[in-house]
N, C-alpha and C. Protein backbone atom coordinates (compact mmCIF):
# COMPACT_ATOMS: atom_id res chain seq x y z
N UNK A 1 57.42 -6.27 24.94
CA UNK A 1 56.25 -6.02 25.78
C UNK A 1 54.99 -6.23 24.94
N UNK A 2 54.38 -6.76 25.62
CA UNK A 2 52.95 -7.23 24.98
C UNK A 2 51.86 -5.81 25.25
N UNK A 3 50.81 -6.00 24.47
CA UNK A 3 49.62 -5.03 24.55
C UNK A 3 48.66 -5.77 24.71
N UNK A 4 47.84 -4.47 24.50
CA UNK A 4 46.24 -5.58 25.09
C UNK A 4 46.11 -6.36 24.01
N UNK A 5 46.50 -5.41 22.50
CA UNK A 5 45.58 -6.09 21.78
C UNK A 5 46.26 -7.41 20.86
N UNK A 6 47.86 -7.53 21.85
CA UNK A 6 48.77 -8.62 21.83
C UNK A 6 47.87 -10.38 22.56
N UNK A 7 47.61 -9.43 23.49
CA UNK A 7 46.91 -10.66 24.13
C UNK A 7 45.90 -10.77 23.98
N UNK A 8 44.90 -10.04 23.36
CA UNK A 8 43.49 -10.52 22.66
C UNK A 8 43.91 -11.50 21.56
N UNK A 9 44.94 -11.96 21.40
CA UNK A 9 44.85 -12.62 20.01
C UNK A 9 45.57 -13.78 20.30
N UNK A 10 45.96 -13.47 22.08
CA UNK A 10 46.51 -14.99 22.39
C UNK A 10 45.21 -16.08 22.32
N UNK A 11 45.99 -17.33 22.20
CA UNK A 11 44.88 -18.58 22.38
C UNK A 11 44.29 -18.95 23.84
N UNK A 12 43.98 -19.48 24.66
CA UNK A 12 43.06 -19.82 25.72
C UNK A 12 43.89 -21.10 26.08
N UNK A 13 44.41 -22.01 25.07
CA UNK A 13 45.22 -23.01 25.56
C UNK A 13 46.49 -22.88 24.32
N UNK A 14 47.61 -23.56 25.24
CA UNK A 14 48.85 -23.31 24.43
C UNK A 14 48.87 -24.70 23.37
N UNK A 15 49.07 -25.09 22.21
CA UNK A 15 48.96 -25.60 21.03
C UNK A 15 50.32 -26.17 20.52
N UNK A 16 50.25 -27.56 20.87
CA UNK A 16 51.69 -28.39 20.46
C UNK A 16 50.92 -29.04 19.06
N UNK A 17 52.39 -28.20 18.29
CA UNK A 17 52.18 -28.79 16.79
C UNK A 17 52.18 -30.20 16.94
N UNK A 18 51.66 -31.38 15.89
CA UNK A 18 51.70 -32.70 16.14
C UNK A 18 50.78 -33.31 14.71
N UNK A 19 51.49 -34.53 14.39
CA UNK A 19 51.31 -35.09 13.54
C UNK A 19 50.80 -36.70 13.84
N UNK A 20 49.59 -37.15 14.23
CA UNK A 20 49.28 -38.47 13.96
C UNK A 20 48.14 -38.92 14.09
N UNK A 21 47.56 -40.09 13.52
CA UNK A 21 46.33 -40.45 13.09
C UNK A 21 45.31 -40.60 13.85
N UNK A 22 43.96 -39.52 13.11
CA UNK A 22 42.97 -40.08 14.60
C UNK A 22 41.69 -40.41 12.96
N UNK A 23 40.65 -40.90 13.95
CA UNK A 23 39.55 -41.27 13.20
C UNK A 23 38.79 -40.85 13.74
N UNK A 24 37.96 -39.51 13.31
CA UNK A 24 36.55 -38.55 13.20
C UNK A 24 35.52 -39.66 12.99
N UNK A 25 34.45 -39.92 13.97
CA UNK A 25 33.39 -40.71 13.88
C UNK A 25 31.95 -39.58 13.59
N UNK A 26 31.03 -39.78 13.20
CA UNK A 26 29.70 -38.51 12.89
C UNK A 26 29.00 -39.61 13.13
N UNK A 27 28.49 -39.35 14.60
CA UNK A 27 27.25 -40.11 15.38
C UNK A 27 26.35 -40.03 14.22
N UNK A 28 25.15 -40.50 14.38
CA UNK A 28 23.93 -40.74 13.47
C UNK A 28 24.16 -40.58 12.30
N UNK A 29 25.47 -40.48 11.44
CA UNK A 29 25.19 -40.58 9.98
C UNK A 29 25.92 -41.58 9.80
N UNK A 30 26.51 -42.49 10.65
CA UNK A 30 27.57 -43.37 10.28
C UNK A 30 28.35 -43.41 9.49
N UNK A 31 29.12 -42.54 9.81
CA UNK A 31 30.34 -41.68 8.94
C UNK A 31 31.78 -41.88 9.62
N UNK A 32 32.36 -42.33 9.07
CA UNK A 32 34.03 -42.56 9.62
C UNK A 32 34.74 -42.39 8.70
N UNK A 33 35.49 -41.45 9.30
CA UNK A 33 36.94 -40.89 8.28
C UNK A 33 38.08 -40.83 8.80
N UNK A 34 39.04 -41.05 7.86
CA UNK A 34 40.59 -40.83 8.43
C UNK A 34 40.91 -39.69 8.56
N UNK A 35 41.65 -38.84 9.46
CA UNK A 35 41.90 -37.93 9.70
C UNK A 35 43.28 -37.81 10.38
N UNK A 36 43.98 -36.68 9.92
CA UNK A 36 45.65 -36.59 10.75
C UNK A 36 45.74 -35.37 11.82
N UNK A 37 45.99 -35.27 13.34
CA UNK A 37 46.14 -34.30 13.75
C UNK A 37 47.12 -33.14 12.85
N UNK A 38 46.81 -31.81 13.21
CA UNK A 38 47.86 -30.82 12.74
C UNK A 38 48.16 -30.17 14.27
N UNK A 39 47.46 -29.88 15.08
CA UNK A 39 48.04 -29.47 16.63
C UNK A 39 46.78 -30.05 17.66
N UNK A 40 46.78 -29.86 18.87
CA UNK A 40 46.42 -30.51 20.39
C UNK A 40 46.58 -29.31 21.16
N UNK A 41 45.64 -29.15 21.97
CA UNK A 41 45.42 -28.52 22.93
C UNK A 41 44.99 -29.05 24.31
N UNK A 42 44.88 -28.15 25.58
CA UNK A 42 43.76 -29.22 26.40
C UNK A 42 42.15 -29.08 26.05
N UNK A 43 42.14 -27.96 24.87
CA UNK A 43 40.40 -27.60 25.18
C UNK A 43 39.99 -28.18 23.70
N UNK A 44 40.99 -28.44 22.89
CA UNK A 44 40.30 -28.96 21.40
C UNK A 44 41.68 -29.26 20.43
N UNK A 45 41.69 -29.78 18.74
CA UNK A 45 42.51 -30.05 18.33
C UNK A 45 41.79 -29.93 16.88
N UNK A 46 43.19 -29.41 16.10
CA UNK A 46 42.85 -29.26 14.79
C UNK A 46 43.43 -30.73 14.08
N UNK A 47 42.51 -30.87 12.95
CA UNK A 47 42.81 -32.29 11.93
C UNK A 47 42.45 -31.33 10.91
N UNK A 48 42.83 -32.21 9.56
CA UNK A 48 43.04 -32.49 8.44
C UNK A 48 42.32 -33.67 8.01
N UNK A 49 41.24 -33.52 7.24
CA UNK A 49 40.28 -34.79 6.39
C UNK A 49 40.56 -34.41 4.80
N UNK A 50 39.89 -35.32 4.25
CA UNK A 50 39.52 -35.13 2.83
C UNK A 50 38.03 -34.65 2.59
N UNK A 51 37.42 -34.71 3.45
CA UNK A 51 35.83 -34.17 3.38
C UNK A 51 35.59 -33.06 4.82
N UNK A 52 34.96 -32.31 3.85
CA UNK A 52 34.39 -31.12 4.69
C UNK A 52 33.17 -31.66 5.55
N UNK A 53 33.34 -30.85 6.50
CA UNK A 53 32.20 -31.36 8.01
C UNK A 53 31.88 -29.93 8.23
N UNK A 54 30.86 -29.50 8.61
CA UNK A 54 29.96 -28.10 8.95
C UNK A 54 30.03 -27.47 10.32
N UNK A 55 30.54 -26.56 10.42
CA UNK A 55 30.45 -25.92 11.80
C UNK A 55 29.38 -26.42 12.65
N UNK A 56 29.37 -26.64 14.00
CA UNK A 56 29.06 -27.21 14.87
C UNK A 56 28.22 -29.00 14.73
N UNK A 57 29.27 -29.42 13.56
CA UNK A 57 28.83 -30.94 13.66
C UNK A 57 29.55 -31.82 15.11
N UNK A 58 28.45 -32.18 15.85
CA UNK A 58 29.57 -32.98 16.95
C UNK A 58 29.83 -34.11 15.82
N UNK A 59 30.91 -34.41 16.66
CA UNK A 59 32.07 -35.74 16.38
C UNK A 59 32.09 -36.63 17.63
N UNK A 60 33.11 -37.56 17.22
CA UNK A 60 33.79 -38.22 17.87
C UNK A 60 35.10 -38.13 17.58
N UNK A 61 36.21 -38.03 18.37
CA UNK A 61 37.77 -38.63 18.20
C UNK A 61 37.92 -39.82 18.58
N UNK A 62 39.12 -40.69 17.61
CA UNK A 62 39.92 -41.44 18.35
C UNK A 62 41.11 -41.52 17.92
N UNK A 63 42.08 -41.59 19.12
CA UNK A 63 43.07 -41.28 18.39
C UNK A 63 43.72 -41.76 19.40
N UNK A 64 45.75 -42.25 19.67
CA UNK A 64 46.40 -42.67 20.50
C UNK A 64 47.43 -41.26 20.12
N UNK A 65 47.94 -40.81 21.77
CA UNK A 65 48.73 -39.84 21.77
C UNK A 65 49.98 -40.61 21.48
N UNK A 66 51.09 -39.82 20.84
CA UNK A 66 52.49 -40.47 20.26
C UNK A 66 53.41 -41.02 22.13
N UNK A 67 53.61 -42.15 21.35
CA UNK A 67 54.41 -42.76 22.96
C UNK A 67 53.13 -43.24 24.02
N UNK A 68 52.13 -43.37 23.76
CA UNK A 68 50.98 -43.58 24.72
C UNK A 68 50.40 -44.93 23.92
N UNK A 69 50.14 -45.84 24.72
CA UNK A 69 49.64 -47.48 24.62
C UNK A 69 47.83 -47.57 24.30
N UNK A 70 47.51 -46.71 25.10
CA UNK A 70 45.78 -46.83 24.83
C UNK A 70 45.30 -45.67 23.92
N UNK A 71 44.29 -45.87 23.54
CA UNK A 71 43.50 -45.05 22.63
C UNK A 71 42.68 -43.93 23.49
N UNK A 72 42.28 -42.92 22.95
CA UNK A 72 41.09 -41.84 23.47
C UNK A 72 40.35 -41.92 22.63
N UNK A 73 39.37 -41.80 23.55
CA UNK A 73 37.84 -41.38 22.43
C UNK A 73 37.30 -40.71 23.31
N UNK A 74 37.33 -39.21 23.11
CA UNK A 74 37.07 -37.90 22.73
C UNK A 74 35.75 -37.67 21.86
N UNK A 75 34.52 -37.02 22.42
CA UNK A 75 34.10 -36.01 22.24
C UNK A 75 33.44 -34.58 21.86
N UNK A 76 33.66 -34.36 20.55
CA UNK A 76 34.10 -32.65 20.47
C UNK A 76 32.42 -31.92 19.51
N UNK A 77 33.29 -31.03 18.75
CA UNK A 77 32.30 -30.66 17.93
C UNK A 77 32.78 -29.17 16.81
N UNK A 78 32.56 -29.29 15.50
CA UNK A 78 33.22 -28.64 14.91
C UNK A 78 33.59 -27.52 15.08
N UNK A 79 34.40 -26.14 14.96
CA UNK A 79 34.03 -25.17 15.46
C UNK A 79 34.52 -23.93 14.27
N UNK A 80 35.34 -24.64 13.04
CA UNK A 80 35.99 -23.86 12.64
C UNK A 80 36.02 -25.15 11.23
N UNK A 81 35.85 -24.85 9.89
CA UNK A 81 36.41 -25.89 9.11
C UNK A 81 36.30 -25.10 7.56
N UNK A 82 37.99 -25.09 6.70
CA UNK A 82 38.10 -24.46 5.53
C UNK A 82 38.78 -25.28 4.62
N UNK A 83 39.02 -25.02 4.03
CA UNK A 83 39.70 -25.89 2.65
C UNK A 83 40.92 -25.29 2.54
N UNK A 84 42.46 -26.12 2.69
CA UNK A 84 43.34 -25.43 2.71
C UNK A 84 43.72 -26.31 1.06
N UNK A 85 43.94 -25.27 0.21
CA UNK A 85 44.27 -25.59 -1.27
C UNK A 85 46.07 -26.02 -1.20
N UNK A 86 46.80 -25.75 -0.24
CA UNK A 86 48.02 -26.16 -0.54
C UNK A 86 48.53 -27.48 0.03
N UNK A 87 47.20 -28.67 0.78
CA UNK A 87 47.55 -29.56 0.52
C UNK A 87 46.51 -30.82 0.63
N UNK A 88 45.53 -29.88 0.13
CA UNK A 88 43.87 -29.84 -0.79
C UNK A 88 43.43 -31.24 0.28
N UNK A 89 42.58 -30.46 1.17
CA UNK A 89 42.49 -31.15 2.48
C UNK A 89 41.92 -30.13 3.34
N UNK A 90 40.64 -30.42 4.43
CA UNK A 90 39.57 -29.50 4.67
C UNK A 90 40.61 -29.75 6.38
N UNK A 91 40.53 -28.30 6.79
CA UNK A 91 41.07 -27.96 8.46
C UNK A 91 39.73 -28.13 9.12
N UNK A 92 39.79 -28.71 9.98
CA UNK A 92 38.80 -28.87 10.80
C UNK A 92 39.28 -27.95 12.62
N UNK A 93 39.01 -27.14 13.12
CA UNK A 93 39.32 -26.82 14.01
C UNK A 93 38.19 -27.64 15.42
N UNK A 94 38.18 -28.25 15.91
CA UNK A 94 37.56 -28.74 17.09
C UNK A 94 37.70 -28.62 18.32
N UNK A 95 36.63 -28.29 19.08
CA UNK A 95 36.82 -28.07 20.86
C UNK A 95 36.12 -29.33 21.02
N UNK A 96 37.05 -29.89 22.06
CA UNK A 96 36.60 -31.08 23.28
C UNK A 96 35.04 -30.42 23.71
N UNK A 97 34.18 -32.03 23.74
CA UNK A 97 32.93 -31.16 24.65
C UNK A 97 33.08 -32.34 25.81
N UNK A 98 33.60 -33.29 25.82
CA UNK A 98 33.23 -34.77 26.85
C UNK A 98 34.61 -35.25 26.80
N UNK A 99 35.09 -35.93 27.73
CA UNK A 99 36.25 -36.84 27.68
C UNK A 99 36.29 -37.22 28.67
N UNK A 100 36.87 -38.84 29.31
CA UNK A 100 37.03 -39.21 30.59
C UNK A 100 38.25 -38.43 31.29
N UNK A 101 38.46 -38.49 32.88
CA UNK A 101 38.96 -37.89 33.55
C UNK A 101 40.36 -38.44 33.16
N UNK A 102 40.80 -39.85 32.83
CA UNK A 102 42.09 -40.74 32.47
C UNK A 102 42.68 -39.85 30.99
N UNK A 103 41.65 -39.80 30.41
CA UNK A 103 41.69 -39.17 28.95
C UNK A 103 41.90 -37.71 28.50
N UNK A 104 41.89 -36.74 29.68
CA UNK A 104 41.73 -35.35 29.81
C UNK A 104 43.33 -35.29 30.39
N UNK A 105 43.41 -36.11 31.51
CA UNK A 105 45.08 -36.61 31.94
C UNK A 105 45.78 -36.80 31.29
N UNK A 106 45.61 -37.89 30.07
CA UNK A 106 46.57 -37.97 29.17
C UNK A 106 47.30 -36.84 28.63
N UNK A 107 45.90 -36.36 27.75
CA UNK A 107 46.00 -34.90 26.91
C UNK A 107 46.91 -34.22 28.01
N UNK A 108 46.16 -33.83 28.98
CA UNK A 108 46.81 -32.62 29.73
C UNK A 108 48.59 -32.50 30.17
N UNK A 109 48.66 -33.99 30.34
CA UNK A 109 50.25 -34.21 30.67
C UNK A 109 51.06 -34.30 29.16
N UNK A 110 50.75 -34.93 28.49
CA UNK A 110 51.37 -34.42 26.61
C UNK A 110 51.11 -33.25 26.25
N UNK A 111 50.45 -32.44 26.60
CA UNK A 111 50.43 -31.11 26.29
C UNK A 111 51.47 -30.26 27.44
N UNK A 112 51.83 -30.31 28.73
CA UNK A 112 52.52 -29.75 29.83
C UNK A 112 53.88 -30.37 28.81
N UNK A 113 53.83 -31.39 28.94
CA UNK A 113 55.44 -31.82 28.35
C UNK A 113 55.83 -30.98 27.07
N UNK A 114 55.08 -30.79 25.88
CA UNK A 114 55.14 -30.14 24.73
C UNK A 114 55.88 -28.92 25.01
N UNK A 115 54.81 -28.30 26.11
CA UNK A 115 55.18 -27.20 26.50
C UNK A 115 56.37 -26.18 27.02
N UNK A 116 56.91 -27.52 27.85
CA UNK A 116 57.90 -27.33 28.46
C UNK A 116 59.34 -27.35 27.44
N UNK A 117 58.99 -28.23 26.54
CA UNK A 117 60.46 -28.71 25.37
C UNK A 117 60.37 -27.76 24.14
N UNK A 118 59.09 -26.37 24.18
CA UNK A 118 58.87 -25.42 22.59
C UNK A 118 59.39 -24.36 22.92
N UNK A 119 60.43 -24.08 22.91
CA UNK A 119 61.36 -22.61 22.45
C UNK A 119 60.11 -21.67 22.72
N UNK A 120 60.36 -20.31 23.17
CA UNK A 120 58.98 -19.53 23.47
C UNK A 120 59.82 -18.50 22.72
């Protein structure tokens, strides 16, 4: 049985672990970096860079979901970003702020599927 203060600490969207390449764009500084997802949500997604980015820097994503033919470009804006020393590489936590309606679909149906196949 859950408590309140069980579910204060749930997330807002459910979070399929996932591993594959997107590229973080930084409008006006012309900045492009490689970046690897670490999980996906429908409301945002954490990566992994080699360079630190500052809480509330918007971005851009792009990235192709695994098994999916076209690309997304996403959006977002920083919301969360630390230096994880064990595999010396900055977490970037990001919420979606923009995405097309095709592109929100994608996400949303790879994330329902995730969902459905993760042991609870």
């Amino acid at each position: 049985m859950s408590t309140q203060e069980d579910r204060s600490q749930e997330r807002r969207f459910f979070r399929a672990h996932v591993r594959f390449p997107v590229t973080i764009i930084v409008p006006g500084a012309e900045l492009v970096l490689d970046a690897e997802s670490l999980d996906l949500s429908r409301g945002g997604m954490r990566v992994a860079t080699a360079t630190d980015l500052p809480a509330g820097q918007p971005i851009m994503l792009r990235f192709m979901l695994p098994g999916q033919l076209s690309e997304l470009l996403v959006r977002g804006r920083i919301v969360l970003s630390f230096y994880d020393a064990s595999t010396k590489t900055f977490a970037h936590g990001v919420a979606f702020t923009q995405y097309t309606t095709h592109d929100h679909d994608l996400i949303s149906s790879f994330i329902s599927s995730a969902e459905t196949t993760t042991p609870k």
